[in-house]
Protein backbone atom coordinates (compact mmCIF):
# COMPACT_ATOMS: atom_id res chain seq x y z
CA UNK A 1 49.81 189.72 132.87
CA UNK A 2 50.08 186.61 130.77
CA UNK A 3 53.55 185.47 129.43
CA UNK A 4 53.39 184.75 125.63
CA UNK A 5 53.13 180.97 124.24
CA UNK A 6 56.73 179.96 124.09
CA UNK A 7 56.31 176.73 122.12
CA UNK A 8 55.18 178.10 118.75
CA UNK A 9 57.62 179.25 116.19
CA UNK A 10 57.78 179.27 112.44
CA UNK A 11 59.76 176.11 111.16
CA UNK A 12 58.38 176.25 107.73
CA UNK A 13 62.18 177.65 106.88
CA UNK A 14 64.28 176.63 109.48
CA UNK A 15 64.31 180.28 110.54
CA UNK A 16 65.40 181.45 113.42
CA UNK A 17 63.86 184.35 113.26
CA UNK A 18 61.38 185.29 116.13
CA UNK A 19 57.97 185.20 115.63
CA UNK A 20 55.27 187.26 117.23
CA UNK A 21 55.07 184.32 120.34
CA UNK A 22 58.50 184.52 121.17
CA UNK A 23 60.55 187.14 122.78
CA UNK A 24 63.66 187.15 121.06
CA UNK A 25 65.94 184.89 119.13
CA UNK A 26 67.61 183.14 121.68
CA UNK A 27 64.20 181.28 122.62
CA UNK A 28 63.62 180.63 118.96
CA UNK A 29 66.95 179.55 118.09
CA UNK A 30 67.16 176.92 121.27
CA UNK A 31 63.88 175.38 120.17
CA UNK A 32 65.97 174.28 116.86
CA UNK A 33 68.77 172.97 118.83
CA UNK A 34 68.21 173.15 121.96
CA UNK A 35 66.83 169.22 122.53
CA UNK A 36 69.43 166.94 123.74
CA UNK A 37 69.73 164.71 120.96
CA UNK A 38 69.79 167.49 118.68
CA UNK A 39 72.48 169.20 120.40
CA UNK A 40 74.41 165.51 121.12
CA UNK A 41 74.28 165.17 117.15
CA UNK A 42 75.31 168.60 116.25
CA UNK A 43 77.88 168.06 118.58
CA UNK A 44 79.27 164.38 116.84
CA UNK A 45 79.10 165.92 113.53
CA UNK A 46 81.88 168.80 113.88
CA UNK A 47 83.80 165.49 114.14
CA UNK A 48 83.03 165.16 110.38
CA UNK A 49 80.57 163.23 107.96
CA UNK A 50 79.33 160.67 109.88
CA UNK A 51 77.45 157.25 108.97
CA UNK A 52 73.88 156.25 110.75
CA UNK A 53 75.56 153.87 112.08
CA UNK A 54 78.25 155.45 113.74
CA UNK A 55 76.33 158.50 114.66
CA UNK A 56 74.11 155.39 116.72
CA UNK A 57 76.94 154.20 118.24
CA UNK A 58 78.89 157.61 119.35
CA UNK A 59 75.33 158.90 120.57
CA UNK A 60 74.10 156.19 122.22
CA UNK A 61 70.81 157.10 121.02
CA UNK A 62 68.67 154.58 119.60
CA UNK A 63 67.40 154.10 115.95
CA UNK A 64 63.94 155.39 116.47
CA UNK A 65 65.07 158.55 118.17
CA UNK A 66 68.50 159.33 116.12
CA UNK A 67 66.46 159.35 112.78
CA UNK A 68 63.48 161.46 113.93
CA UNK A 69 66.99 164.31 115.42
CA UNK A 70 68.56 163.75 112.10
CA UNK A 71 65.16 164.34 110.07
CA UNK A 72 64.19 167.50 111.98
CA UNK A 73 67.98 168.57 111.24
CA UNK A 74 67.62 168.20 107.77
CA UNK A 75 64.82 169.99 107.97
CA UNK A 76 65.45 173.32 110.30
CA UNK A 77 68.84 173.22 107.47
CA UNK A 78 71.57 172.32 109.89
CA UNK A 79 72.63 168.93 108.27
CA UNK A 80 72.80 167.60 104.88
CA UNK A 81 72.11 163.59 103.68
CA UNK A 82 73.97 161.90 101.47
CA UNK A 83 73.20 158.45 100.05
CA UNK A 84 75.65 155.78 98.30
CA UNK A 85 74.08 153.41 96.02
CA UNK A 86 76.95 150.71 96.53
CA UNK A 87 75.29 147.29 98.03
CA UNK A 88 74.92 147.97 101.24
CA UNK A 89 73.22 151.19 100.53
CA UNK A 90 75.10 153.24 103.03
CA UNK A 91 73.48 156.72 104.10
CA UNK A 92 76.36 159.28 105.66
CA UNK A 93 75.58 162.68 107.48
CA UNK A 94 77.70 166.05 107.80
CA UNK A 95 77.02 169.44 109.15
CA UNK A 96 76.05 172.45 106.82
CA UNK A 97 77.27 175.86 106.42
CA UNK A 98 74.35 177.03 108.61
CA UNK A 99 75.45 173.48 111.40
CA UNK A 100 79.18 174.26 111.03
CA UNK A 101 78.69 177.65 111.98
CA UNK A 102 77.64 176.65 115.42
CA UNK A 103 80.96 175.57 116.00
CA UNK A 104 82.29 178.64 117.89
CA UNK A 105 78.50 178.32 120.28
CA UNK A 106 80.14 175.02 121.42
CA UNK A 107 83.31 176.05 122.55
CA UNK A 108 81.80 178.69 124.55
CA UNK A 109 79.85 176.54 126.22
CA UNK A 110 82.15 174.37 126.32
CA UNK A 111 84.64 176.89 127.58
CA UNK A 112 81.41 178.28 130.29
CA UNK A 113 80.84 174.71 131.89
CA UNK A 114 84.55 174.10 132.48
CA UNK A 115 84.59 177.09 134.61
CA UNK A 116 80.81 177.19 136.13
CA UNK A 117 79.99 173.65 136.06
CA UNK A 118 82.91 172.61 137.83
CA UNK A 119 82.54 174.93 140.13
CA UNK A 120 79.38 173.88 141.20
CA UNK A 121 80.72 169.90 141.60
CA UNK A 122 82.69 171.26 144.22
């Protein structure tokens, strides 16, 4: 028996619906998020809007990557770009609706590593 083709999914609206590769929404919706530096950027941005700049520095991710997470973002709907003519242009970041609702996701993970995580450092 094969296993179906986990890696394609339909991205042409940010859906998280499952398509006819995947098995259920869970797969689908932790291909969206589920990179690091997606998830490490979600994460920064409950903090509030956030500069590139800033989102470099409290990431430690480099330019290259941090702009590629922050396009595919914008683009699977999670986080919106704002831009500020003023000289320096200045370019800020903050969470959607659709990102700020993935709030209460964190704090149960949050809340599952405490207690299973720590566990295992034991």
């Amino acid at each position: 028996m094969s296993s179906p083709d986990l890696t394609e999914t339909d991205r042409s609206a940010g859906s998280a619906e499952p398509t006819a590769d995947t098995p259920c929404p869970i797969i689908d919706s932790l291909e969206q998020i589920g990179s690091r530096w997606r998830l490490v950027v979600l994460y920064e941005l409950q903090n509030g809007e956030r500069r590139f700049n800033e989102l470099k520095r409290e990431t430690d991710a480099n330019a290259r990557t941090l702009s590629r997470v922050l396009d595919d973002l914008q683009d699977t709907g999670f986080v919106d770009r704002r831009m500020e003519a003023d000289a320096p242009v200045a370019t800020y970041y903050s969470l959607t609706d659709k990102g700020e609702s993935l709030a209460p996701v964190f704090a149960e993970i949050d809340e599952w590593a405490t207690e299973w995580l720590a566990a295992c450092n034991e």
